[in-house]
PDB file of N, CA and C in Angstrom:
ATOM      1  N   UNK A   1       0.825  -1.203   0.000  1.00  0.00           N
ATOM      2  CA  UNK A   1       0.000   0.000   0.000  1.00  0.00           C
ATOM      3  C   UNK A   1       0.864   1.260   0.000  1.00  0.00           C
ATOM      4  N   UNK A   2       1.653   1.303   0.992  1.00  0.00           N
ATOM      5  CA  UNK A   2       2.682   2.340   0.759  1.00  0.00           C
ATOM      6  C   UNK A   2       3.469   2.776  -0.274  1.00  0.00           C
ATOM      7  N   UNK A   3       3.935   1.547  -0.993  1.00  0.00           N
ATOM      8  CA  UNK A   3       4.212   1.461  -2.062  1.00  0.00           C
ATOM      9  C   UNK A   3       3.492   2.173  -3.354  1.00  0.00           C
ATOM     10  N   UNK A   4       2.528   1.422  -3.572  1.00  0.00           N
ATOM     11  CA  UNK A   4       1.448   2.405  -4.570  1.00  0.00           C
ATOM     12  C   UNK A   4       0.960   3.901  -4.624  1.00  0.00           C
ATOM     13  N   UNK A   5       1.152   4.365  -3.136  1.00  0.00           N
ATOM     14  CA  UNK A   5       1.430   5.473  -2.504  1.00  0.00           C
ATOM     15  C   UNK A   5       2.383   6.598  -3.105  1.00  0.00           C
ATOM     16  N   UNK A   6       3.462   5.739  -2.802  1.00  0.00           N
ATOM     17  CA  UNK A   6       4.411   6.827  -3.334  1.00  0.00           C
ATOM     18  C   UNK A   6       5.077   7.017  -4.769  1.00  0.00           C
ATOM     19  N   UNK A   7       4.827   5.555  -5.596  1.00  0.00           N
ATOM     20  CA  UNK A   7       4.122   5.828  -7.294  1.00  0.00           C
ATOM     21  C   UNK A   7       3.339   6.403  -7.634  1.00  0.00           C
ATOM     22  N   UNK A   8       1.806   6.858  -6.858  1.00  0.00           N
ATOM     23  CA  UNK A   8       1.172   7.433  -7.294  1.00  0.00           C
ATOM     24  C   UNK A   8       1.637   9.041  -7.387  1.00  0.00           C
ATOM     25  N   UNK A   9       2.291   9.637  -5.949  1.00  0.00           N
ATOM     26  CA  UNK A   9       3.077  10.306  -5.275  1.00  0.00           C
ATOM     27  C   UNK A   9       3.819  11.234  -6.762  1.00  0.00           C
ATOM     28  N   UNK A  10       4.769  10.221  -6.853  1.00  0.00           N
ATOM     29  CA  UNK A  10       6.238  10.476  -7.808  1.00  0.00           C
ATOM     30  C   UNK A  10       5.443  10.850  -9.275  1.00  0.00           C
ATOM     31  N   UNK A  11       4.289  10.111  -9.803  1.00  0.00           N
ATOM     32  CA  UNK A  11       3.666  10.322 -10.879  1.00  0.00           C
ATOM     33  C   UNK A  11       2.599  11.485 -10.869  1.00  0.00           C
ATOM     34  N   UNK A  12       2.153  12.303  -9.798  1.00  0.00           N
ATOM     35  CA  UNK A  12       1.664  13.492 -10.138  1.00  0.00           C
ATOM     36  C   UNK A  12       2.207  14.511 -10.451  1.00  0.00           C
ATOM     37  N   UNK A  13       3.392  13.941  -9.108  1.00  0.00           N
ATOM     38  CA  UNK A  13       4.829  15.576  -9.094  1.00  0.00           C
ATOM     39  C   UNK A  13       5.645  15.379 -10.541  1.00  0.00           C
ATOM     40  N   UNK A  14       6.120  14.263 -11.392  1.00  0.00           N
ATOM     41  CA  UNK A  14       6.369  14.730 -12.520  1.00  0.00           C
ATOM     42  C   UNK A  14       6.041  14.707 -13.618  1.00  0.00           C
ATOM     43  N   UNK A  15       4.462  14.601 -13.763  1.00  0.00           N
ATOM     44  CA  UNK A  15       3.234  15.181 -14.498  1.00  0.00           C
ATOM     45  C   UNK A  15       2.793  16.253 -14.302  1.00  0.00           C
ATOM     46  N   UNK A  16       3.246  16.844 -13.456  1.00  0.00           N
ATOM     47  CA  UNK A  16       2.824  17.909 -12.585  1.00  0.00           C
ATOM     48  C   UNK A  16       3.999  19.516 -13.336  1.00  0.00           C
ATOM     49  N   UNK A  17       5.327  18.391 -13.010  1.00  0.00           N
ATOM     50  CA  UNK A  17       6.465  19.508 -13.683  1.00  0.00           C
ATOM     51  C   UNK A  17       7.035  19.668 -15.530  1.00  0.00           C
ATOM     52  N   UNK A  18       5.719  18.786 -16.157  1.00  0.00           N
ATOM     53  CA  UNK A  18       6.403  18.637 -17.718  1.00  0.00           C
ATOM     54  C   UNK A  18       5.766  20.338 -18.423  1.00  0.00           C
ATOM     55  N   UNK A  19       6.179  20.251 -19.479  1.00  0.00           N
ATOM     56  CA  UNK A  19       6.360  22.014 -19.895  1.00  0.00           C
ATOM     57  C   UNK A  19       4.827  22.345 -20.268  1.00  0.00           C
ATOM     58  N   UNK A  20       3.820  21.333 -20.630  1.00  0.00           N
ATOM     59  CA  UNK A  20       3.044  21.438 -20.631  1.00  0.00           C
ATOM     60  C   UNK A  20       2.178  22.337 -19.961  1.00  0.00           C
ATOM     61  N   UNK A  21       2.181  22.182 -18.616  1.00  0.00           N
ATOM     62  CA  UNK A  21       1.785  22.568 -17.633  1.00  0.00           C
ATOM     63  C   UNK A  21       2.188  24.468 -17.431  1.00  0.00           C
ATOM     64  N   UNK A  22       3.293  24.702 -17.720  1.00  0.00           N
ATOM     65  CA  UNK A  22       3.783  25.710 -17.239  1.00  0.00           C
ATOM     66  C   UNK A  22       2.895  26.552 -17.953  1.00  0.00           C
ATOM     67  N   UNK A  23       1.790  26.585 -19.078  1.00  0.00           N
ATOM     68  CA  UNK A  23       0.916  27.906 -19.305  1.00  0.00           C
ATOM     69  C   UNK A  23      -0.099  28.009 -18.235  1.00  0.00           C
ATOM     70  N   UNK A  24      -0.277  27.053 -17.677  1.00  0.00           N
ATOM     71  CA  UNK A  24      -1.326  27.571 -16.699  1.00  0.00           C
ATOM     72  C   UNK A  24      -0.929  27.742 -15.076  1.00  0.00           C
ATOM     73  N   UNK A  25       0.229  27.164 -15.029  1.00  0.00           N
ATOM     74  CA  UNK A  25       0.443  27.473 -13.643  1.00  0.00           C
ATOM     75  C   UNK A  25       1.940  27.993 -12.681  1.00  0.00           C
ATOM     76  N   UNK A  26       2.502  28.542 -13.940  1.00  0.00           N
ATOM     77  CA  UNK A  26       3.649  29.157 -13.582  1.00  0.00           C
ATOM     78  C   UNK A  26       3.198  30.827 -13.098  1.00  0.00           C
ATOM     79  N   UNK A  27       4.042  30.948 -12.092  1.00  0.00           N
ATOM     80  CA  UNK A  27       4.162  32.564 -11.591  1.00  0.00           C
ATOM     81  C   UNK A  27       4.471  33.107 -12.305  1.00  0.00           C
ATOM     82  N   UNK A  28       4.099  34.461 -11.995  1.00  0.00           N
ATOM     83  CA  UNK A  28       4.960  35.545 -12.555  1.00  0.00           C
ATOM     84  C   UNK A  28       5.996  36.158 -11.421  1.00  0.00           C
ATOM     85  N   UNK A  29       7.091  36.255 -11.661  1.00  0.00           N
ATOM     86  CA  UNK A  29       8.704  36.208 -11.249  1.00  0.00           C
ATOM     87  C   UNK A  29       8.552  38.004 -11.168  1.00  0.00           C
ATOM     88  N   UNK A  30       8.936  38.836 -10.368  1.00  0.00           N
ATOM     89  CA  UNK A  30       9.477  40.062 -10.344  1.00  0.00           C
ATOM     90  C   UNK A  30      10.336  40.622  -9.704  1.00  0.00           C
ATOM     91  N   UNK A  31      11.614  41.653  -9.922  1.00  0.00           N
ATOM     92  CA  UNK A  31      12.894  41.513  -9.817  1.00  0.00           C
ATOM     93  C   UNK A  31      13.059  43.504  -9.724  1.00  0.00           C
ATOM     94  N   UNK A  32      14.106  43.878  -8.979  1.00  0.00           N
ATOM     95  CA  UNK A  32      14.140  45.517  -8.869  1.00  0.00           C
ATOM     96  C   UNK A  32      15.525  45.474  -8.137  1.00  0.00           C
ATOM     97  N   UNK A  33      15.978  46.570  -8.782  1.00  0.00           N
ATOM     98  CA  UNK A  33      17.445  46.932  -7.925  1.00  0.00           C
ATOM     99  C   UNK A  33      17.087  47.474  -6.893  1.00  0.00           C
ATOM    100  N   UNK A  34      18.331  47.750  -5.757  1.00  0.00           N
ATOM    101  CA  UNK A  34      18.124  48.121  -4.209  1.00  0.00           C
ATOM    102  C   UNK A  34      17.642  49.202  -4.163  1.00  0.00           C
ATOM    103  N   UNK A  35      17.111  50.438  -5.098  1.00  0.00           N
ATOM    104  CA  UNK A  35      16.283  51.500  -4.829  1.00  0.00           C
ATOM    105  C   UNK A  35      14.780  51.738  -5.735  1.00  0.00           C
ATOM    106  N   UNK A  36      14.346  50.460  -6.027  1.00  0.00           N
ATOM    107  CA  UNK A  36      12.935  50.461  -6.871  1.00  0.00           C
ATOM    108  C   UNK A  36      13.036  51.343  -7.933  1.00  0.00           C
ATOM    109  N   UNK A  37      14.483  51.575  -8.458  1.00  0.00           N
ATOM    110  CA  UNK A  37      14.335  52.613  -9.678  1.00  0.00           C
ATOM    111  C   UNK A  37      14.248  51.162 -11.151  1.00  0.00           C
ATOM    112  N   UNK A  38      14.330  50.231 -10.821  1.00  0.00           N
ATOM    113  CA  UNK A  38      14.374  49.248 -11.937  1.00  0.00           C
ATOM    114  C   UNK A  38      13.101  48.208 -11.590  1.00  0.00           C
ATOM    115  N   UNK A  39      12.321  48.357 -12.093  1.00  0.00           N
ATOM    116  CA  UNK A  39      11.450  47.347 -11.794  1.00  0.00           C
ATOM    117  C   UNK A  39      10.876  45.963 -13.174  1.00  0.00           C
ATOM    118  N   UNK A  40      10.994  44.535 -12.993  1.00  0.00           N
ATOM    119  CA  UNK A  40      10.708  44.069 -14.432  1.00  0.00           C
ATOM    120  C   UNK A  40       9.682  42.818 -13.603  1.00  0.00           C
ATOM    121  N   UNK A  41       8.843  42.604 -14.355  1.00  0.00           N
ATOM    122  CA  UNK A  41       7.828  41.326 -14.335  1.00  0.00           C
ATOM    123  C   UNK A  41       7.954  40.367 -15.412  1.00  0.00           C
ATOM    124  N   UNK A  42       8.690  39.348 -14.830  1.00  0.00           N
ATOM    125  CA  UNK A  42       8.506  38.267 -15.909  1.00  0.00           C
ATOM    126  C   UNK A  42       7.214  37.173 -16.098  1.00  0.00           C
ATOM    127  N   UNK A  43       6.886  37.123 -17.192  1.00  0.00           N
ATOM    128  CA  UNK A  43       5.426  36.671 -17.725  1.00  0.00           C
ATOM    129  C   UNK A  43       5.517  35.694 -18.508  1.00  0.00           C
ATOM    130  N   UNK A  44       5.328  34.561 -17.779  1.00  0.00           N
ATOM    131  CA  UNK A  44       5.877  33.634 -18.313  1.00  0.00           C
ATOM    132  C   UNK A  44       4.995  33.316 -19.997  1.00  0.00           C
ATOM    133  N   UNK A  45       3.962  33.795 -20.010  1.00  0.00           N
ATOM    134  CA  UNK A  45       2.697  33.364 -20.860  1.00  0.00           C
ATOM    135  C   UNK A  45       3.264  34.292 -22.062  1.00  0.00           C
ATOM    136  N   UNK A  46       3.928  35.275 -22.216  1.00  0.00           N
ATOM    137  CA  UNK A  46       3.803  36.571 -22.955  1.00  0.00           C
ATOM    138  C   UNK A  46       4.956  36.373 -23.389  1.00  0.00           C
ATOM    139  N   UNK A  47       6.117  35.918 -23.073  1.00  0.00           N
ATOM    140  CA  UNK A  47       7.169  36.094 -23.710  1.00  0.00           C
ATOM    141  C   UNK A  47       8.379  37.046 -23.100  1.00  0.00           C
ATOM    142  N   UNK A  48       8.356  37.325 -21.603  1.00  0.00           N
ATOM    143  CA  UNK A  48       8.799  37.714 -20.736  1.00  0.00           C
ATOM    144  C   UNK A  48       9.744  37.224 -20.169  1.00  0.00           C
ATOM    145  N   UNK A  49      11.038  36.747 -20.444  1.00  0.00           N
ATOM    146  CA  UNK A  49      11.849  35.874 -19.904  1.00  0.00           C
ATOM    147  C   UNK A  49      12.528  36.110 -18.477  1.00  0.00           C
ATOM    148  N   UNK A  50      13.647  35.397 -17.583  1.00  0.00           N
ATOM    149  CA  UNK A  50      14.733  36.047 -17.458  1.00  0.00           C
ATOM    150  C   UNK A  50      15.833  36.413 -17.557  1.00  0.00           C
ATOM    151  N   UNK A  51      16.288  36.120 -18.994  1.00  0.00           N
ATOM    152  CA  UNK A  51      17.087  36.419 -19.761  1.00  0.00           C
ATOM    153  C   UNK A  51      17.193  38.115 -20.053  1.00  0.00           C
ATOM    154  N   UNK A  52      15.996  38.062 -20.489  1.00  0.00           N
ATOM    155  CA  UNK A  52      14.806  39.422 -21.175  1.00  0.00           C
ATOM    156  C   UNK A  52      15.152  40.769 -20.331  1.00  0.00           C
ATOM    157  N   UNK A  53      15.169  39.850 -18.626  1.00  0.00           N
ATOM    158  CA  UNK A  53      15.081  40.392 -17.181  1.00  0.00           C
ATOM    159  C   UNK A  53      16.711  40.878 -17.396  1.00  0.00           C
ATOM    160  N   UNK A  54      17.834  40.493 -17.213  1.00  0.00           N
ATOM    161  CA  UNK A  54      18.797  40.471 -17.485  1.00  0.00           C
ATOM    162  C   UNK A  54      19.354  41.694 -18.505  1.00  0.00           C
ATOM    163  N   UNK A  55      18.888  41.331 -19.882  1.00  0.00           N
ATOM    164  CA  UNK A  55      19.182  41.954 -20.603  1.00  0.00           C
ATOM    165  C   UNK A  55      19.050  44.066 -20.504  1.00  0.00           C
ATOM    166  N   UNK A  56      17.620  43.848 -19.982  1.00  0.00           N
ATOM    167  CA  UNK A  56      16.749  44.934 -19.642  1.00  0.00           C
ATOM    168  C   UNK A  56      17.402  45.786 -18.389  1.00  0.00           C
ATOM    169  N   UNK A  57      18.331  45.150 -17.484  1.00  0.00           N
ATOM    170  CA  UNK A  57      19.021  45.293 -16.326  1.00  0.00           C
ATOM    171  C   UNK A  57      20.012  45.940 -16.625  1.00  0.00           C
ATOM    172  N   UNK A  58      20.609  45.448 -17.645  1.00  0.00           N
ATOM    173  CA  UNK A  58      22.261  46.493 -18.277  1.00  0.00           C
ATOM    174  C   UNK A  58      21.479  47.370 -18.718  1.00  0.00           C
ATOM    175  N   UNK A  59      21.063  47.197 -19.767  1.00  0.00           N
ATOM    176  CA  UNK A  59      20.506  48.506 -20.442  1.00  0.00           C
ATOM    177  C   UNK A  59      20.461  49.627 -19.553  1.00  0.00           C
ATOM    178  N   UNK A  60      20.069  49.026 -18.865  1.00  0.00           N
ATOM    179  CA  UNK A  60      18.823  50.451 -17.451  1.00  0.00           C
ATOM    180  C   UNK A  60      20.454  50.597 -16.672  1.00  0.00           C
ATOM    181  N   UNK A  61      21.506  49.794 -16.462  1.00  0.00           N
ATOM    182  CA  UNK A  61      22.818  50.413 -15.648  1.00  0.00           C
ATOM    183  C   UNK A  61      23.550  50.971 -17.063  1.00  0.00           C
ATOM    184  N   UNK A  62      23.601  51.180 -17.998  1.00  0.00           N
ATOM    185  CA  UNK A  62      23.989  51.820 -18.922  1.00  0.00           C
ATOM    186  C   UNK A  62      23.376  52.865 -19.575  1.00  0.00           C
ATOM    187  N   UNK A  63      22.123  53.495 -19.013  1.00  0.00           N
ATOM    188  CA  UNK A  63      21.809  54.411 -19.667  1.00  0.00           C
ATOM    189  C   UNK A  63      21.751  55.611 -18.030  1.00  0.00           C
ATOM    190  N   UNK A  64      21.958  54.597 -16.945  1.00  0.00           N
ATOM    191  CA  UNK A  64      22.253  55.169 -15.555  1.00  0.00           C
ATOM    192  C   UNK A  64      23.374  55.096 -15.050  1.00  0.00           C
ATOM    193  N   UNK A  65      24.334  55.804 -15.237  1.00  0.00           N
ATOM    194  CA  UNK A  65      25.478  54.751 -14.882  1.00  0.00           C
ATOM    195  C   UNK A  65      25.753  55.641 -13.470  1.00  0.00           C
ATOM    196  N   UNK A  66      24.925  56.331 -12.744  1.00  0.00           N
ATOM    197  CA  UNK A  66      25.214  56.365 -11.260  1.00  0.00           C
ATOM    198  C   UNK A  66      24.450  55.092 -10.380  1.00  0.00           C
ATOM    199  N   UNK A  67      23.945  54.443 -11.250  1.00  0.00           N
ATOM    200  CA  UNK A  67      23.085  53.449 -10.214  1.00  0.00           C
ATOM    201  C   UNK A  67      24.349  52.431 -10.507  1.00  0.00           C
ATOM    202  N   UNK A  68      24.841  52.468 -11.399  1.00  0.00           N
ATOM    203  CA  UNK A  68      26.186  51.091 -11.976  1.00  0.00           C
ATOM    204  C   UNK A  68      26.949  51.377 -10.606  1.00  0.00           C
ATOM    205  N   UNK A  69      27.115  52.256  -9.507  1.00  0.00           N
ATOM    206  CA  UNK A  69      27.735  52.524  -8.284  1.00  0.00           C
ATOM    207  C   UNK A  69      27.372  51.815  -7.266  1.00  0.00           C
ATOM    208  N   UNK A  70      28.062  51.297  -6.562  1.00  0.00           N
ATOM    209  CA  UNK A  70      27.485  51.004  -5.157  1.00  0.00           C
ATOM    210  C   UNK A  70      27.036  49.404  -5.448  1.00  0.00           C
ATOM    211  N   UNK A  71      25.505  49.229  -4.722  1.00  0.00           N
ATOM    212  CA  UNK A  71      24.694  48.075  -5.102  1.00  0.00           C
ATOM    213  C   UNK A  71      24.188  47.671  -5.991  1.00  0.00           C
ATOM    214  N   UNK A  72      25.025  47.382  -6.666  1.00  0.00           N
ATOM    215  CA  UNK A  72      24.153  47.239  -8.188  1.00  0.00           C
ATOM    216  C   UNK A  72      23.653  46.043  -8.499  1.00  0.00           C
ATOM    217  N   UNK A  73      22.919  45.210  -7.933  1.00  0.00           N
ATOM    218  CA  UNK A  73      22.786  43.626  -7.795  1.00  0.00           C
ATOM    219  C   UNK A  73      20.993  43.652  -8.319  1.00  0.00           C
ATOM    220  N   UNK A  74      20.922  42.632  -8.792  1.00  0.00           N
ATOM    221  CA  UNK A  74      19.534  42.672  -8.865  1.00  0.00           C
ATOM    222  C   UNK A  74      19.030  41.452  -8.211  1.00  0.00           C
ATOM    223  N   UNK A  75      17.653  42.237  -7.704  1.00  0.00           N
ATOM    224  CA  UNK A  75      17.051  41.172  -6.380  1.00  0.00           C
ATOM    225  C   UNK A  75      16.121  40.877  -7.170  1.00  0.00           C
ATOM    226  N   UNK A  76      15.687  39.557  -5.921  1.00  0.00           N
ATOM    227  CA  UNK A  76      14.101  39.065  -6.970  1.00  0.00           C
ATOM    228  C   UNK A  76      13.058  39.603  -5.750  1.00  0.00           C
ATOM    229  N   UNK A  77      11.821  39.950  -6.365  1.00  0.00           N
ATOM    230  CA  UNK A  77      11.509  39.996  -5.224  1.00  0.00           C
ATOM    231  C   UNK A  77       9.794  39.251  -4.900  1.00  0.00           C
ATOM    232  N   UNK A  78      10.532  38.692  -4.899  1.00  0.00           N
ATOM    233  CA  UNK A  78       9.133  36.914  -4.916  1.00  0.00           C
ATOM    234  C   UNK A  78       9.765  35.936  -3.591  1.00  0.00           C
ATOM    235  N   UNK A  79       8.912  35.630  -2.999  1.00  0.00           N
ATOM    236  CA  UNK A  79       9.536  34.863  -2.586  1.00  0.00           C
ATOM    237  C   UNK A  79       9.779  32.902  -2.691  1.00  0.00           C
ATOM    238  N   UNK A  80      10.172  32.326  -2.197  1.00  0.00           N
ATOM    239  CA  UNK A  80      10.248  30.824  -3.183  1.00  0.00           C
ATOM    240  C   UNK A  80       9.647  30.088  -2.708  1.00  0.00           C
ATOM    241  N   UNK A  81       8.553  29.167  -3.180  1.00  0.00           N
ATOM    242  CA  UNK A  81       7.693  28.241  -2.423  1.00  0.00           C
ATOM    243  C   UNK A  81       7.712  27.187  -2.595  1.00  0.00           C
ATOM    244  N   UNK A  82       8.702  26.074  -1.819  1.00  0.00           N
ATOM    245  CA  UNK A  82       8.696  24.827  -2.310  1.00  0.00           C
ATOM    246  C   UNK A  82       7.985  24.027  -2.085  1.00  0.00           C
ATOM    247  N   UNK A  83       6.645  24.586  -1.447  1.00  0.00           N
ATOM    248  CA  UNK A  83       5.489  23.234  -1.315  1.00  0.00           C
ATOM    249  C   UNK A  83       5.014  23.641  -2.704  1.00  0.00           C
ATOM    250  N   UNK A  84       4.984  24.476  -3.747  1.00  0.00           N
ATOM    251  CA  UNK A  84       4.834  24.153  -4.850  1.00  0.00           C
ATOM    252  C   UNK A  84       5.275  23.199  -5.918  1.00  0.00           C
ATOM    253  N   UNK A  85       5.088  21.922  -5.930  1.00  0.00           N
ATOM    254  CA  UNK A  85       5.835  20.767  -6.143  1.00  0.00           C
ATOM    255  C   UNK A  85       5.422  20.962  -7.853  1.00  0.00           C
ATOM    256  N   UNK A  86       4.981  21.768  -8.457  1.00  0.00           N
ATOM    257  CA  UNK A  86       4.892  22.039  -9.656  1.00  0.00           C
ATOM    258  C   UNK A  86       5.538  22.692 -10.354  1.00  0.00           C
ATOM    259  N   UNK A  87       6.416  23.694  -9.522  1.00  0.00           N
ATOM    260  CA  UNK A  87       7.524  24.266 -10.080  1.00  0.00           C
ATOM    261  C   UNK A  87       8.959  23.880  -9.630  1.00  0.00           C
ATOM    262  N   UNK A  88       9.254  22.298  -9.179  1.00  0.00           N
ATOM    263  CA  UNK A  88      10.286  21.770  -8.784  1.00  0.00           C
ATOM    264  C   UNK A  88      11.310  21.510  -9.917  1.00  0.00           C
ATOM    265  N   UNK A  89      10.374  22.085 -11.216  1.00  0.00           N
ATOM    266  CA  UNK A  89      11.485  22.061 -12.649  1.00  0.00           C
ATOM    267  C   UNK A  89      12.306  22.616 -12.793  1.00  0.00           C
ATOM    268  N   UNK A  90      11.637  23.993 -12.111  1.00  0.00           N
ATOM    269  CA  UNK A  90      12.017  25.515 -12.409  1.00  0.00           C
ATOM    270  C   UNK A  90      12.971  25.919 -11.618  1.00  0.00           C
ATOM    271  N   UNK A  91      12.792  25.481 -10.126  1.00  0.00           N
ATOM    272  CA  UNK A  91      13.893  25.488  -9.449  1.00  0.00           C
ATOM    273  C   UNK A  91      15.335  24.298  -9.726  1.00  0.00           C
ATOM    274  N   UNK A  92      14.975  23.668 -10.368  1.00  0.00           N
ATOM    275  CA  UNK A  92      16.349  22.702 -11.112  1.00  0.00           C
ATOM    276  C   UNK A  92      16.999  23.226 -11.921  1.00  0.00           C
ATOM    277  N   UNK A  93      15.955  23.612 -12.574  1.00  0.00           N
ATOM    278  CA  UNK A  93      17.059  23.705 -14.765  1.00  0.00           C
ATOM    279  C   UNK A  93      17.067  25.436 -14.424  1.00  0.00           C
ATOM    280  N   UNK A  94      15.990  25.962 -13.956  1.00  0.00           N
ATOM    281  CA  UNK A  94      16.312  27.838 -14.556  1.00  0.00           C
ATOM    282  C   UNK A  94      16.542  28.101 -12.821  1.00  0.00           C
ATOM    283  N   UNK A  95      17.689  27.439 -12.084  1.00  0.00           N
ATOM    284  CA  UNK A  95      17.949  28.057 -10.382  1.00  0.00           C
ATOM    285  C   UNK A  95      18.583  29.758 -10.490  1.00  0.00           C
ATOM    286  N   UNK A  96      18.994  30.165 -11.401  1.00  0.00           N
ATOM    287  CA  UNK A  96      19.369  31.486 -11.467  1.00  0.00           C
ATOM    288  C   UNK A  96      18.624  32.577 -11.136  1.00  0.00           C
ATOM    289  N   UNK A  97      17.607  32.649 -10.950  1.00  0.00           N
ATOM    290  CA  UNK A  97      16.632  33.099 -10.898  1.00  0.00           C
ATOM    291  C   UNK A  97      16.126  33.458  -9.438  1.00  0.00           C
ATOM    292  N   UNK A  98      16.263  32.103  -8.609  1.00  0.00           N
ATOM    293  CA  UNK A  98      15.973  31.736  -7.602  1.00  0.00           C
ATOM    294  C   UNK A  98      17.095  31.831  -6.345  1.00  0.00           C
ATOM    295  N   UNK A  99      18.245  31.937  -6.803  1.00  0.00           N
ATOM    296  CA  UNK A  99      19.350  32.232  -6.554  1.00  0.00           C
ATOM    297  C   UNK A  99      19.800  33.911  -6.153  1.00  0.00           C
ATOM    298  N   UNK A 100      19.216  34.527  -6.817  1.00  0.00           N
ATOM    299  CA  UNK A 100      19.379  36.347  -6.504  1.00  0.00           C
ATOM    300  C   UNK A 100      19.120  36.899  -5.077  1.00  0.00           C
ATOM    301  N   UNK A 101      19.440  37.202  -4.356  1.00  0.00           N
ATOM    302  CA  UNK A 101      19.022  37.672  -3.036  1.00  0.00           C
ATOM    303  C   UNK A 101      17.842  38.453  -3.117  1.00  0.00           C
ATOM    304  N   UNK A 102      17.082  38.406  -1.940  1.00  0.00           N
ATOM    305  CA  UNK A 102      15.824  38.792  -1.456  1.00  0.00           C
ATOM    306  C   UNK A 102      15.425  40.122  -1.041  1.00  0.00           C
ATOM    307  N   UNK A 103      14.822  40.728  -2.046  1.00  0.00           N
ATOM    308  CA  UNK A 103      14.325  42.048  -1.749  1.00  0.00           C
ATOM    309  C   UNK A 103      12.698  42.437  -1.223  1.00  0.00           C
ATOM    310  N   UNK A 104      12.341  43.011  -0.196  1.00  0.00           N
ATOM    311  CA  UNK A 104      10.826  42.990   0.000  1.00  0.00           C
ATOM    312  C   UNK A 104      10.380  43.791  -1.117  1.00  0.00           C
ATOM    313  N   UNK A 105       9.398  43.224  -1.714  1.00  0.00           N
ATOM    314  CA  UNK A 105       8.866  43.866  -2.897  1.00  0.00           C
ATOM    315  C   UNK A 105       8.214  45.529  -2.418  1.00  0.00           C
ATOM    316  N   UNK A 106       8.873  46.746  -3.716  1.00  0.00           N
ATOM    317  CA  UNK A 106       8.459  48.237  -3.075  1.00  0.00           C
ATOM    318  C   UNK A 106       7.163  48.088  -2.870  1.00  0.00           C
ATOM    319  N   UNK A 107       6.927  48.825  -2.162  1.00  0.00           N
ATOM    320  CA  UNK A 107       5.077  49.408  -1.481  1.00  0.00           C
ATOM    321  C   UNK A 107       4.518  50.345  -2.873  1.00  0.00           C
ATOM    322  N   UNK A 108       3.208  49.782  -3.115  1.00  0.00           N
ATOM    323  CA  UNK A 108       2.855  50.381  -4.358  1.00  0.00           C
ATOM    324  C   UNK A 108       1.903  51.636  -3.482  1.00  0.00           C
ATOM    325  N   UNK A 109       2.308  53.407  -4.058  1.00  0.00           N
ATOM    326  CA  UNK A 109       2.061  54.537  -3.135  1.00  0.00           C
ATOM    327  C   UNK A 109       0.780  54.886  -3.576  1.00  0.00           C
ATOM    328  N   UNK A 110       0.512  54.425  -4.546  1.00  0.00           N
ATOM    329  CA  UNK A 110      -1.005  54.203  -5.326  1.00  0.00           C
ATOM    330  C   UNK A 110      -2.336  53.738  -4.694  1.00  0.00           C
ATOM    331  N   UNK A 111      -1.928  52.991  -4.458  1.00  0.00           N
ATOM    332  CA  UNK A 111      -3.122  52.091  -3.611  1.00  0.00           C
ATOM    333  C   UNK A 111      -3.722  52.934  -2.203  1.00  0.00           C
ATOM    334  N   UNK A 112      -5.169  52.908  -1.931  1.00  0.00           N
ATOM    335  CA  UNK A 112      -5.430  53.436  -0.941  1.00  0.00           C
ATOM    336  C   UNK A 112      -4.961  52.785   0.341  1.00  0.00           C
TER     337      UNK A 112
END
């Protein structure tokens, strides 16, 4: 019984993680340097990478190059949920991502 258990187990979680899946139930990833002057949302559905994220990151320290000073690191600012056993792909093959140090996402001044 236990047995069948944890086949059944092993066969949701990697049915669960094939690419298939990722249009309907992947996050959206968002990322900002240490003063919320860079902000990017990656979308996974749209064509939003983090490559894209990356790329978009120089640009923005090259067209700023006083922010290229100091902290110039880019945070993610999501945090990582590994009881999400559906994105146990994502944290394998794309860990770069997941890897960036932790920024509390800025306070949106908008909102009542």
């Amino acid at each position: 019984m236990k047995r069948k258990l944890l086949i059944i187990v092993t066969v949701i979680i990697l049915l669960s993680n094939l690419p298939f899946w990722d249009f309907f139930l992947l996050e959206n990833y968002t990322y900002s340097n240490i003063d919320g002057t860079f902000l990017y949302s990656e979308e996974a559905n749209k064509g939003k990478s983090f490559s894209m994220c990356e790329r978009k990151y120089g640009v923005f320290l090259c067209q700023h190059p006083d922010k290229d000073r100091g902290d110039n690191r880019l945070y993610r600012t999501f945090t990582i949920k590994p009881w999400r056993f559906w994105q146990w792909r994502q944290f394998i093959f794309h860990s770069e991502r997941f890897t960036l140090p932790y920024l509390e996402p800025p306070k949106d001044t908008n909102k009542p």
